[in-house]
N, C-alpha and C. Protein backbone atom coordinates (compact mmCIF):
# COMPACT_ATOMS: atom_id res chain seq x y z
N UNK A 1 71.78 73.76 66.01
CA UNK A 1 72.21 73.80 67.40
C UNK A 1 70.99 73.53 68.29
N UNK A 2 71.27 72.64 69.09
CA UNK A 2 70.14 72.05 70.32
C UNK A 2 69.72 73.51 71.35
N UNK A 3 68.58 73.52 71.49
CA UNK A 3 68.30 74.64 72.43
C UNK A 3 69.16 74.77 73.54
N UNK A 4 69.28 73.42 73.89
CA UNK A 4 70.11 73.20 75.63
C UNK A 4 71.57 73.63 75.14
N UNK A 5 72.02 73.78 74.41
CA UNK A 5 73.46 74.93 74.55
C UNK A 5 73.41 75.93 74.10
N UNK A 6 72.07 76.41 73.35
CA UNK A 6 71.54 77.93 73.23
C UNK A 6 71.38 78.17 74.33
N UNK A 7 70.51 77.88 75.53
CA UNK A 7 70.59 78.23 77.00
C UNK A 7 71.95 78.66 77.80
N UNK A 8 72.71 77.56 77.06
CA UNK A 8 73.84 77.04 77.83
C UNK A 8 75.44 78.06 77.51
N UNK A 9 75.14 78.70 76.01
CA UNK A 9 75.77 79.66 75.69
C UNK A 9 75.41 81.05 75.86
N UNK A 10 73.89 81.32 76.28
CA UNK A 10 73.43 82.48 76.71
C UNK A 10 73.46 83.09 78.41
N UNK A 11 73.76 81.26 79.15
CA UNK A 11 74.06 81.91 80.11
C UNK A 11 75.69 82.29 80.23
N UNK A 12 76.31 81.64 79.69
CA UNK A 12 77.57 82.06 79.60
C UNK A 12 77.80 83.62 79.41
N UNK A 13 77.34 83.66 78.47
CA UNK A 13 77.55 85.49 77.78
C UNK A 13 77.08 85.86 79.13
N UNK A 14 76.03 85.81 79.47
CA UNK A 14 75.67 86.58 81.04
C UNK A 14 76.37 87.05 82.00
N UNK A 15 77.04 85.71 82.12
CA UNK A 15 78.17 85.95 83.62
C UNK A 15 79.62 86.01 82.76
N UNK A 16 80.19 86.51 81.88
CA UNK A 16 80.72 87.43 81.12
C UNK A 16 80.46 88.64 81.03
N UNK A 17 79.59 88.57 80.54
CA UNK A 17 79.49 90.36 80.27
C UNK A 17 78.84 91.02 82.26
N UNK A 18 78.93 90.37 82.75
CA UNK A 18 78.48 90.88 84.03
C UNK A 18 80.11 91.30 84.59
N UNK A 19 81.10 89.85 84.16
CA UNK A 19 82.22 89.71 84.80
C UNK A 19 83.23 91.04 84.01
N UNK A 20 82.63 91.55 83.09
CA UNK A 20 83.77 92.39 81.91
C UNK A 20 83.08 93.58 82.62
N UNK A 21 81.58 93.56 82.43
CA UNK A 21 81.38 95.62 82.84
C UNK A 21 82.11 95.76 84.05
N UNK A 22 82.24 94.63 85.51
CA UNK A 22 82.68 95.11 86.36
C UNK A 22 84.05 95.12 86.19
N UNK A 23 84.71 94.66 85.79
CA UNK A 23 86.07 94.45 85.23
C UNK A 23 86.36 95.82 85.13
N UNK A 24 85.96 96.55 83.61
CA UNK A 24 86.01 97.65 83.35
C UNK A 24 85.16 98.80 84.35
N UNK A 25 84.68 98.90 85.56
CA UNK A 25 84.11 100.03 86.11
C UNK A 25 82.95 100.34 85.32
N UNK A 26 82.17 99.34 84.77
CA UNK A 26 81.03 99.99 84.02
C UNK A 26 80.03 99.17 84.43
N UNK A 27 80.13 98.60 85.68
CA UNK A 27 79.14 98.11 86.12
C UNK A 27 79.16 98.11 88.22
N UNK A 28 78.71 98.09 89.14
CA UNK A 28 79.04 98.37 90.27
C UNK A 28 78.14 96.83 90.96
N UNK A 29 79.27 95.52 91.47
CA UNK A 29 79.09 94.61 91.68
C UNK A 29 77.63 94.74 92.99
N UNK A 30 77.53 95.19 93.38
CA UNK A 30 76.15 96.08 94.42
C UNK A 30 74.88 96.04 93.65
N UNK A 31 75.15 96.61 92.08
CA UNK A 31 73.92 96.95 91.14
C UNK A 31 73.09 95.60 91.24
N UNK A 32 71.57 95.99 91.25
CA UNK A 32 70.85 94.68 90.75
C UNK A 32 71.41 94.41 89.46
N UNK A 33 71.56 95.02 87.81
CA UNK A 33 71.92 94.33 87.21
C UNK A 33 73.15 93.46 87.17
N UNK A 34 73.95 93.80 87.66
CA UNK A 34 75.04 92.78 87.97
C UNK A 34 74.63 91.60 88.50
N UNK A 35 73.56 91.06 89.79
CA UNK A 35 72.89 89.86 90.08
C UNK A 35 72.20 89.71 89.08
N UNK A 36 71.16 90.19 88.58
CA UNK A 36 70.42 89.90 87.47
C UNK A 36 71.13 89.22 86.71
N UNK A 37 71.92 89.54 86.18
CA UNK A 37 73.27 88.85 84.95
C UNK A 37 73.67 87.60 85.70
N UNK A 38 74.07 88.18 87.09
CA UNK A 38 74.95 86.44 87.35
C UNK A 38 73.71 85.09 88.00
N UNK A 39 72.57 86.15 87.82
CA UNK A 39 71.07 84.57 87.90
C UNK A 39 70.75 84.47 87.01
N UNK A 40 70.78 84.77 86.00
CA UNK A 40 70.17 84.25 84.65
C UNK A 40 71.10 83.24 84.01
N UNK A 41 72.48 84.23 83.85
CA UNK A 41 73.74 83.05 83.73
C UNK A 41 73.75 81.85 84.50
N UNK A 42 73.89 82.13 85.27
CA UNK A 42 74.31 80.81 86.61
C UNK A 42 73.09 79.59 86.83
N UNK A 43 71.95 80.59 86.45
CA UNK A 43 70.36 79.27 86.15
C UNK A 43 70.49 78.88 84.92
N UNK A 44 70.84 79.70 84.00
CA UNK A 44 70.98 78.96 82.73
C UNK A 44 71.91 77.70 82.42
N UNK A 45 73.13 77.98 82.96
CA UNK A 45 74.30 77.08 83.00
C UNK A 45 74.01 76.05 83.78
N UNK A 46 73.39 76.30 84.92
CA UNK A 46 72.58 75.27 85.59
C UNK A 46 71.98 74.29 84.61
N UNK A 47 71.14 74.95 84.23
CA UNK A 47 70.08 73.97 83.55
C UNK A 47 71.08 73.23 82.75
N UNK A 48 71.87 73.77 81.69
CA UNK A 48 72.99 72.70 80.69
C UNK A 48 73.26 72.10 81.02
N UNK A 49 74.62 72.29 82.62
CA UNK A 49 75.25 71.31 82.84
C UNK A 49 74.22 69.74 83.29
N UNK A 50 73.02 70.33 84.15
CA UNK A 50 72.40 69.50 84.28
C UNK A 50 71.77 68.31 83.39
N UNK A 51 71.35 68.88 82.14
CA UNK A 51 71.03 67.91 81.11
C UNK A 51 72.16 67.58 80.72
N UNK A 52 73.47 67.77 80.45
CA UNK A 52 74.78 67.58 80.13
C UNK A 52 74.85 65.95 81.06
N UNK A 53 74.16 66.18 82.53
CA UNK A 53 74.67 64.97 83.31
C UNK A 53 76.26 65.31 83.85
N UNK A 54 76.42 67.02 84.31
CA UNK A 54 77.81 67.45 84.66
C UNK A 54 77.25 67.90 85.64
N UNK A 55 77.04 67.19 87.22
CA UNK A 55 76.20 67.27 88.03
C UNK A 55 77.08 68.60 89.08
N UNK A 56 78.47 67.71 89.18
CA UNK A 56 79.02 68.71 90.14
C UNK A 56 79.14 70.13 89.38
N UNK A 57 79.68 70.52 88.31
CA UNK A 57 79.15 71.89 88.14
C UNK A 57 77.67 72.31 88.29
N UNK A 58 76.54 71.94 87.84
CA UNK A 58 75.22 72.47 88.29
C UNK A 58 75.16 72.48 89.49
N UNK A 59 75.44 71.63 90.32
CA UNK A 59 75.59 72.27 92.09
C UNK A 59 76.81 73.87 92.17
N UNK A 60 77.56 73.80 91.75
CA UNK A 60 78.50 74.82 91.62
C UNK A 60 77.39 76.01 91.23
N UNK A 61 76.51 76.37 90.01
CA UNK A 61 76.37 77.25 88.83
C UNK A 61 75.13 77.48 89.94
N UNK A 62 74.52 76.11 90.56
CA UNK A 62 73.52 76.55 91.35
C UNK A 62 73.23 77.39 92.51
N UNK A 63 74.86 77.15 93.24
CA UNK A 63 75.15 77.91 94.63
C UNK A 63 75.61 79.30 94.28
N UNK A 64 76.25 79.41 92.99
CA UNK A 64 76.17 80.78 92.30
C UNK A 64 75.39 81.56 92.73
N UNK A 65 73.93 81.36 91.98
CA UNK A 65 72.59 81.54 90.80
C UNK A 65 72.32 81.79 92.80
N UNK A 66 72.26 81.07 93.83
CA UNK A 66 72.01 81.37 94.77
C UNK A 66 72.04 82.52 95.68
N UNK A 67 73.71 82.60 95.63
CA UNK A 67 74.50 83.33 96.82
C UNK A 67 74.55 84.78 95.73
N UNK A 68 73.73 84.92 94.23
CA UNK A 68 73.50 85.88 93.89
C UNK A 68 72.39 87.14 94.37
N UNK A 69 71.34 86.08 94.66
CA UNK A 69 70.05 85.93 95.05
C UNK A 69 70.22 86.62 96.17
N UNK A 70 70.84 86.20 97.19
CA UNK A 70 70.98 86.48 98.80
C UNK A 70 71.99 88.05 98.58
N UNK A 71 72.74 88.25 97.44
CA UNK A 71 73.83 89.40 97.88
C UNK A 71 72.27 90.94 97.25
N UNK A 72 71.57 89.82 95.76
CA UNK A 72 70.37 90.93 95.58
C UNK A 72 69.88 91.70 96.77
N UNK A 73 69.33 90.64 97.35
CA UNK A 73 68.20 90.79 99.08
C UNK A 73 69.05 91.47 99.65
N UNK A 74 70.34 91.37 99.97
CA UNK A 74 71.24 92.17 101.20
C UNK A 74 71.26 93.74 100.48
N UNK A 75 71.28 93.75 99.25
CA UNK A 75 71.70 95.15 98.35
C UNK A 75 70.10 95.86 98.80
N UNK A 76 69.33 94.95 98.65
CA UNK A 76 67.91 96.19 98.64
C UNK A 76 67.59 96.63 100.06
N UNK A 77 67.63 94.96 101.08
CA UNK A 77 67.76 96.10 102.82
C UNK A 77 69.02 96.63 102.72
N UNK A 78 70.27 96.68 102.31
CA UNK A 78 70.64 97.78 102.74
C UNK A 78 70.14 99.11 102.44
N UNK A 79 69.71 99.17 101.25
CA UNK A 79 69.31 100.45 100.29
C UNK A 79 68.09 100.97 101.17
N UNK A 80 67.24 100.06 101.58
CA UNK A 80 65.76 100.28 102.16
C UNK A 80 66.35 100.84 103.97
N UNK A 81 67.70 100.03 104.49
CA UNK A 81 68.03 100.72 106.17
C UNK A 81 68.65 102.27 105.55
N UNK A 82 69.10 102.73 104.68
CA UNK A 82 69.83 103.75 104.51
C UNK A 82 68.42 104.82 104.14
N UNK A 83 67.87 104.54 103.58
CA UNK A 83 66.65 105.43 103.20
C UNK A 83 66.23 105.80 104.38
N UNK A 84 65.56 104.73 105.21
CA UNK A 84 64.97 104.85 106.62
C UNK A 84 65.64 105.80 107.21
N UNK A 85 67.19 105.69 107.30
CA UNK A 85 67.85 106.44 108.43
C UNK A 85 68.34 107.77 108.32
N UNK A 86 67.55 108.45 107.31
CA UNK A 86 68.13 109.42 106.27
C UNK A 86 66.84 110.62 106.70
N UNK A 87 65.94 110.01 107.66
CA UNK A 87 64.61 110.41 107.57
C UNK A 87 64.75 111.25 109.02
């Protein structure tokens, strides 16, 4: 098996098992690991589809891997305004 769908199947499992703990309540879509899971997945899958030459999904996997990124940042100021205001 070519590395590029070892990537390409590892990011999969990622944004699976991100998509199942929250599924089941064993994960809280807020948690960094839940982004963690859906950027590693979503960059990984990136990268495949990209060498794949499956362009419009890697823009897709990319705006993911993105708008994961941005919900991380919103999760920690919120966490960081609630601390503050607690004071």
């Amino acid at each position: 098996m070519a590395i590029d769908m070892m990537i390409g199947i590892a990011g999969l499992a990622a944004l699976l098992l991100a998509y199942l703990l929250t599924l089941f309540g064993k994960m809280d879509q807020e948690s960094g690991s839940f982004n963690i899971l859906n950027i590693i997945g979503a960059l990984s899958l990136t990268y495949y589809t990209y060498v794949e030459e499956v362009y419009s999904f890697a823009v897709l996997l990319f705006a993911w891997a993105v708008v994961s990124v941005i919900n991380m940042m919103r999760g920690k100021k919120n966490a960081k305004h609630a601390v503050d205001t607690r004071r």
